[in-house]
PDB file of N, CA and C in Angstrom:
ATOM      1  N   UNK A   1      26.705  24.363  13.545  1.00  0.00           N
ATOM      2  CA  UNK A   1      27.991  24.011  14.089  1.00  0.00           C
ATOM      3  C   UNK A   1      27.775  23.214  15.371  1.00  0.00           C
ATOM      4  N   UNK A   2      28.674  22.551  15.305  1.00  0.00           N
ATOM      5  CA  UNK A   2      28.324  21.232  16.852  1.00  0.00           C
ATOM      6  C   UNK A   2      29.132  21.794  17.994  1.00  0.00           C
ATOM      7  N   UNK A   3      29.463  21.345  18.899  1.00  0.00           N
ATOM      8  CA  UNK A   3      30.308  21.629  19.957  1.00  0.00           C
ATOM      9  C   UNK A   3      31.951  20.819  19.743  1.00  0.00           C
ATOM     10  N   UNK A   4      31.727  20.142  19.349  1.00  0.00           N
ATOM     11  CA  UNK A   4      33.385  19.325  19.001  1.00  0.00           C
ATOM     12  C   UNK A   4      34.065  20.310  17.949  1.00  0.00           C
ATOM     13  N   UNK A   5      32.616  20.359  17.717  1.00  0.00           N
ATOM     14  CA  UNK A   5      33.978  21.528  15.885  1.00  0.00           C
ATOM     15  C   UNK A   5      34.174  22.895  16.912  1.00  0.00           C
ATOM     16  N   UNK A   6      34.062  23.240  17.409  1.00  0.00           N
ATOM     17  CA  UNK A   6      34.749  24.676  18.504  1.00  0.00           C
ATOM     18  C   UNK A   6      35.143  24.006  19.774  1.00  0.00           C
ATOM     19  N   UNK A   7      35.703  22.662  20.110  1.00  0.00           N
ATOM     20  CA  UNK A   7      35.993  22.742  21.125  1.00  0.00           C
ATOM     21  C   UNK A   7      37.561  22.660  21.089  1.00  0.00           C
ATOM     22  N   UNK A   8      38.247  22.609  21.914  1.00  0.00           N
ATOM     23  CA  UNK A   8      39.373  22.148  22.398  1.00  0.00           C
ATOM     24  C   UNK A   8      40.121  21.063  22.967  1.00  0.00           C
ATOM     25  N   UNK A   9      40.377  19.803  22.080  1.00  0.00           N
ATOM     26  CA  UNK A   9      40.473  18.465  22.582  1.00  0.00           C
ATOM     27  C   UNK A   9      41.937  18.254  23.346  1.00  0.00           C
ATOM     28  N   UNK A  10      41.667  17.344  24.129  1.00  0.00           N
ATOM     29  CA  UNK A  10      42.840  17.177  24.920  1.00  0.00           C
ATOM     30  C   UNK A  10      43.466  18.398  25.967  1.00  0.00           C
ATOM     31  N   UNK A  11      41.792  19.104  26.679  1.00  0.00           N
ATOM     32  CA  UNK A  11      42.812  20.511  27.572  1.00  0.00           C
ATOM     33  C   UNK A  11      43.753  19.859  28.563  1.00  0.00           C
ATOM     34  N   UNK A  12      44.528  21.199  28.718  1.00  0.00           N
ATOM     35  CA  UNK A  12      44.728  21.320  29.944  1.00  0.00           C
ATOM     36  C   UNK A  12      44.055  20.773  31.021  1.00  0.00           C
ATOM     37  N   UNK A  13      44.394  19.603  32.012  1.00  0.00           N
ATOM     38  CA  UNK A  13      43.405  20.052  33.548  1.00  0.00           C
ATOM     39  C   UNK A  13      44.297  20.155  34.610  1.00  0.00           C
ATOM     40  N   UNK A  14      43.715  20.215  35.731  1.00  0.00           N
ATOM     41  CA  UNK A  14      44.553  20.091  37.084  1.00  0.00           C
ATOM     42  C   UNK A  14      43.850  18.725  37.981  1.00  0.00           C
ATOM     43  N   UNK A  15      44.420  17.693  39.031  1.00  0.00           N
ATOM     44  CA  UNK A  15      43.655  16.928  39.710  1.00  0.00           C
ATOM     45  C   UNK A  15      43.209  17.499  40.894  1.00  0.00           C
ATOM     46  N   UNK A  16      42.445  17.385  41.205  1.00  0.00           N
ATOM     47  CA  UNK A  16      41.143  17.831  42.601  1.00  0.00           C
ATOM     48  C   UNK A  16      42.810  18.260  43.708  1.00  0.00           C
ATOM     49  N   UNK A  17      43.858  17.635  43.629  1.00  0.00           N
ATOM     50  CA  UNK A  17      44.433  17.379  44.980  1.00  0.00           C
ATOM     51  C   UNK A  17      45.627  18.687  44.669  1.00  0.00           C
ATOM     52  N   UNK A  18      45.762  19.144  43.853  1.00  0.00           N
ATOM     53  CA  UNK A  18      46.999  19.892  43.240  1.00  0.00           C
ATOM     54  C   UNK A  18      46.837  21.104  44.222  1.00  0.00           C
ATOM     55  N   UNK A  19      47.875  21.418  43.875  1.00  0.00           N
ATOM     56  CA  UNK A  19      48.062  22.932  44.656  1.00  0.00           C
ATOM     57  C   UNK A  19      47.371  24.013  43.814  1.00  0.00           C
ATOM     58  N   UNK A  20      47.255  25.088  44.386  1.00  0.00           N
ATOM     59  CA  UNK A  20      46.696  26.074  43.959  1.00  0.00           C
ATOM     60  C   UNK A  20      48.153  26.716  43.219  1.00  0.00           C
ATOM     61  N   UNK A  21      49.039  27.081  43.173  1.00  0.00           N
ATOM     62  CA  UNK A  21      50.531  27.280  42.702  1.00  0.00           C
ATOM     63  C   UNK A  21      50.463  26.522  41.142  1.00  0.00           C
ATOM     64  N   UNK A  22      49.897  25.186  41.508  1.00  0.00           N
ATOM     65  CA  UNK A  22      49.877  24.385  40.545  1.00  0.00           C
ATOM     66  C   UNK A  22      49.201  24.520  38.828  1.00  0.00           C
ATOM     67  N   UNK A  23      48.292  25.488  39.488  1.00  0.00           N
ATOM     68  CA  UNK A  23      46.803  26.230  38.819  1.00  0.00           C
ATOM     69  C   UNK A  23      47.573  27.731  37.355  1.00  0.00           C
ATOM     70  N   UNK A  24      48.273  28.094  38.641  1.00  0.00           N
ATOM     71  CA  UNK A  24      48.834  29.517  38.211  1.00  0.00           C
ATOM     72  C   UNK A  24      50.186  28.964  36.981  1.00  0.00           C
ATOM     73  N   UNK A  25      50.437  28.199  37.779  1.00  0.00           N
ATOM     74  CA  UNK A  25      51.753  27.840  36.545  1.00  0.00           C
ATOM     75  C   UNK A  25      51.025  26.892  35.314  1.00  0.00           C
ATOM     76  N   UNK A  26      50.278  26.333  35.483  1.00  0.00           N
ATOM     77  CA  UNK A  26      49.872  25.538  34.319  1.00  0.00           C
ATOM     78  C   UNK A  26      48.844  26.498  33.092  1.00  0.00           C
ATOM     79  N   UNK A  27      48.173  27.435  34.360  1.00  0.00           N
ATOM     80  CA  UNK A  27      47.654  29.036  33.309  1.00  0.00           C
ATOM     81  C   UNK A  27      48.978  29.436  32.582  1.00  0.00           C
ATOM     82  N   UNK A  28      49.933  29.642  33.036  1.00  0.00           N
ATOM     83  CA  UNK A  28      50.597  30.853  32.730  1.00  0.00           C
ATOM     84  C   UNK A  28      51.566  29.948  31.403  1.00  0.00           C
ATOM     85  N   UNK A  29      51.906  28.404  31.545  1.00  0.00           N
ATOM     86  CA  UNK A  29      52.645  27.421  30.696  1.00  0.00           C
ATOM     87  C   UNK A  29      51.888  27.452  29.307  1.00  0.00           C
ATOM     88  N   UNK A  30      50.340  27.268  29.222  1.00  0.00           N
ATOM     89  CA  UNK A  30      49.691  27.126  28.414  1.00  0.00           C
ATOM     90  C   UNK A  30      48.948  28.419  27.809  1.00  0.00           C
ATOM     91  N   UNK A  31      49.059  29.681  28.748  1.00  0.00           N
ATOM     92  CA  UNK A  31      48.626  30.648  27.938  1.00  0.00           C
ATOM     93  C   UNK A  31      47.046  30.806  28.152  1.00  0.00           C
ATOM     94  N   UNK A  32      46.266  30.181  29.177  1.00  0.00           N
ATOM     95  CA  UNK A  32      45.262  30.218  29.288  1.00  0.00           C
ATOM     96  C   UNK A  32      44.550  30.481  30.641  1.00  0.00           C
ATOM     97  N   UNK A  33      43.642  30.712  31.219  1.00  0.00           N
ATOM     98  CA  UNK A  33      42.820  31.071  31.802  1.00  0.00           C
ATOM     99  C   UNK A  33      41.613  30.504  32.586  1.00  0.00           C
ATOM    100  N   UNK A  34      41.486  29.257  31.829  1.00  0.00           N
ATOM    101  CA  UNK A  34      40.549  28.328  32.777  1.00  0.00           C
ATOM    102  C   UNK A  34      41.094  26.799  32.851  1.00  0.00           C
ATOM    103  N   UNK A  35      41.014  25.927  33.683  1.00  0.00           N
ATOM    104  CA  UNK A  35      41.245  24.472  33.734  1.00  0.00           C
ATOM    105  C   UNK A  35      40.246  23.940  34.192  1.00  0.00           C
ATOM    106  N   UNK A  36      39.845  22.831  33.100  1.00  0.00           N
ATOM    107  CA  UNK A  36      38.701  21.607  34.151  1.00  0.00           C
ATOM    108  C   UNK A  36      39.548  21.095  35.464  1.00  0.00           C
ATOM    109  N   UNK A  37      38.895  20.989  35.953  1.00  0.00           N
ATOM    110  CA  UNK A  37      39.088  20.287  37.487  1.00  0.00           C
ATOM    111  C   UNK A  37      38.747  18.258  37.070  1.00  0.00           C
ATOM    112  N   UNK A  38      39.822  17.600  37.739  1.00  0.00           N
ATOM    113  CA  UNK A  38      39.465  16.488  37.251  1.00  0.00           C
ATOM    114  C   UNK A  38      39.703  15.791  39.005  1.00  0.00           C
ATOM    115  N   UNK A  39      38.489  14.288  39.088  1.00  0.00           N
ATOM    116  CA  UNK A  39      38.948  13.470  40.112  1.00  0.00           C
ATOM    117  C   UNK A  39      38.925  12.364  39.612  1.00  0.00           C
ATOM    118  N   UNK A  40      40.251  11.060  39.464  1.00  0.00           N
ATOM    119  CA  UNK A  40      40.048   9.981  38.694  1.00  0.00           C
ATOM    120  C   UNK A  40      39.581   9.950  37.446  1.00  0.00           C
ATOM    121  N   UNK A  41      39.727  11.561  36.805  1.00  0.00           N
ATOM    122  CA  UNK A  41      39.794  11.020  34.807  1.00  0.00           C
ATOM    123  C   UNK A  41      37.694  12.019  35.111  1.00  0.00           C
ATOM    124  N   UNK A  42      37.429  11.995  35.942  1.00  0.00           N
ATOM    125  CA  UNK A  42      36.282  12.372  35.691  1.00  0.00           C
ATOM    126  C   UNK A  42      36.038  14.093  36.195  1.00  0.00           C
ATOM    127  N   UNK A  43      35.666  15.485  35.155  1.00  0.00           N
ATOM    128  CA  UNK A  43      35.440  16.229  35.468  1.00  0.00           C
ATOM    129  C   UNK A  43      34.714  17.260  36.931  1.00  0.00           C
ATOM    130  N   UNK A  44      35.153  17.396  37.642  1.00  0.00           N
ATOM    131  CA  UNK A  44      34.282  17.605  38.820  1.00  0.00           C
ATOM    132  C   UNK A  44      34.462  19.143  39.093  1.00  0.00           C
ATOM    133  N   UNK A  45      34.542  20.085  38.207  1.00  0.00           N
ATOM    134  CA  UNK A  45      34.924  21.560  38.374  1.00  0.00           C
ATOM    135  C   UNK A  45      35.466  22.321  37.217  1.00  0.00           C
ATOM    136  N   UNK A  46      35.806  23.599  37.471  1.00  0.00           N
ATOM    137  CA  UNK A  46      36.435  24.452  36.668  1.00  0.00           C
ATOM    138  C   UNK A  46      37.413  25.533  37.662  1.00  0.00           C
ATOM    139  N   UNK A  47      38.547  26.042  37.491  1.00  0.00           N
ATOM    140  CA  UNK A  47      39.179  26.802  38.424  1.00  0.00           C
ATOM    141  C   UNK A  47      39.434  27.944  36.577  1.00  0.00           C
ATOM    142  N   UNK A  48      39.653  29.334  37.391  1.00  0.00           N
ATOM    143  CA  UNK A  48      39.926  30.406  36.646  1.00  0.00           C
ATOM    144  C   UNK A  48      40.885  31.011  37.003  1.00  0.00           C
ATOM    145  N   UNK A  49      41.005  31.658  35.911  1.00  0.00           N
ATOM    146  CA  UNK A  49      42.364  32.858  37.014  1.00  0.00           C
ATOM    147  C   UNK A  49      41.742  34.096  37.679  1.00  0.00           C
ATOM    148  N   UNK A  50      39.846  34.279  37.827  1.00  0.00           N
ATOM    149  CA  UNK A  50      39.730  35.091  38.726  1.00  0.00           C
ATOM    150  C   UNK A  50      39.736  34.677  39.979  1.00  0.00           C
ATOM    151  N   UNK A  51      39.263  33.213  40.298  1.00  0.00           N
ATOM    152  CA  UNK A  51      39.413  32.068  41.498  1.00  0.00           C
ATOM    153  C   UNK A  51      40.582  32.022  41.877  1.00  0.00           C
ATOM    154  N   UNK A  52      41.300  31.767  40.620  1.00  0.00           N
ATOM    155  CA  UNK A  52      42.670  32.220  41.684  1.00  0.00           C
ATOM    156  C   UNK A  52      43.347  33.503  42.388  1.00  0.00           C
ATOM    157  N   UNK A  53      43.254  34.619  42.029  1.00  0.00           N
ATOM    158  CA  UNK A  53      43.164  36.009  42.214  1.00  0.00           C
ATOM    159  C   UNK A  53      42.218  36.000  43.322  1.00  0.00           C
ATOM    160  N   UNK A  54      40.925  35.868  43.267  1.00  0.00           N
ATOM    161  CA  UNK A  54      40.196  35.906  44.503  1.00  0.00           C
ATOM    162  C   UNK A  54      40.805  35.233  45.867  1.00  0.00           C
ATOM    163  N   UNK A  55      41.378  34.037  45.464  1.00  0.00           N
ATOM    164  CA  UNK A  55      42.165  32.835  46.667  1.00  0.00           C
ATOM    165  C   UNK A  55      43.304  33.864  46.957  1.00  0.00           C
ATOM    166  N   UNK A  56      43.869  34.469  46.214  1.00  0.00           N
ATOM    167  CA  UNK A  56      44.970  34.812  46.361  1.00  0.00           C
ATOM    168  C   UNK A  56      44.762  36.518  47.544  1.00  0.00           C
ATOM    169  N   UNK A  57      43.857  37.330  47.569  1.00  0.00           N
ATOM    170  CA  UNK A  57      43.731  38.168  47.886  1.00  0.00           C
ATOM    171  C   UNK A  57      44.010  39.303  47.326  1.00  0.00           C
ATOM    172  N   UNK A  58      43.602  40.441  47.859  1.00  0.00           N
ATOM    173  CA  UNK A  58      43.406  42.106  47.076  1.00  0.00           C
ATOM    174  C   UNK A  58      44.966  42.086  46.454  1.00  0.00           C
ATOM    175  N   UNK A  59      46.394  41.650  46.911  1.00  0.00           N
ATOM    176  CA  UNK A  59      47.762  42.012  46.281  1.00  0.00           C
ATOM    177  C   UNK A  59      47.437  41.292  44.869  1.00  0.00           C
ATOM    178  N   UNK A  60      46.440  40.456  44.380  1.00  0.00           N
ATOM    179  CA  UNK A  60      47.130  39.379  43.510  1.00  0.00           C
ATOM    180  C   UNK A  60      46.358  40.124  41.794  1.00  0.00           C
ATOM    181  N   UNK A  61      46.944  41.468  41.695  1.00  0.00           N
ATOM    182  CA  UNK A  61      45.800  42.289  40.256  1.00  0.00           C
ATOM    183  C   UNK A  61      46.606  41.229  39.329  1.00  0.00           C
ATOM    184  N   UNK A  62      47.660  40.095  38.957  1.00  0.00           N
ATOM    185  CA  UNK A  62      47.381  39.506  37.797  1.00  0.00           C
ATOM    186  C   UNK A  62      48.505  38.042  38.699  1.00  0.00           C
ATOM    187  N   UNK A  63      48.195  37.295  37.452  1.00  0.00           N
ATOM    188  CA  UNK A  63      49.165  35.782  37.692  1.00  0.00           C
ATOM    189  C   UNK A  63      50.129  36.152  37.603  1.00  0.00           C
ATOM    190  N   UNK A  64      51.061  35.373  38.433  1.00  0.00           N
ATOM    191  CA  UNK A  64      52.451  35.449  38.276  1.00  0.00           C
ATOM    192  C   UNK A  64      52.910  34.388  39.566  1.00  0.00           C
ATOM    193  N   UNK A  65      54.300  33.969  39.514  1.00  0.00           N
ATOM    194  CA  UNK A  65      54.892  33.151  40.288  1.00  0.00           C
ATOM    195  C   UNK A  65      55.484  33.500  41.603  1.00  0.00           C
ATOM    196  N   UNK A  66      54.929  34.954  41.739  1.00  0.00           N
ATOM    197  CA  UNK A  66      55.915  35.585  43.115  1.00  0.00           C
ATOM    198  C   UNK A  66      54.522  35.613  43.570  1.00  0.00           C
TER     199      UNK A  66
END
């Protein structure tokens, strides 16, 4: 099996400049859990929803918009 046949074309990403808010709602729109990080079309990262939870501090045990 190759990597294209299990991948996921066309994800989700966020741009380098977005808000962190930005992160949580586009997890929570799509149902998912990780986003490439993009600058100018080119990959430069990955953000999670434990990165965000961690950013967020000890209140933040799951995603949500409050």
């Amino acid at each position: 099996m190759l990597v294209r046949d299990a991948m996921t074309p066309d994800p989700a990403t966020l741009d380098l400049s977005e808000q962190l808010g930005d992160a949580i709602v586009s997890m929570l729109r799509h149902g998912i859990r990780h986003l490439p990080v993009v600058d100018g079309g080119v990959v430069v990262g990955i953000i999670t929803d434990r990165d965000v939870k961690m950013a967020l501090g000890p209140d933040a045990a799951h995603l949500d918009l409050d």
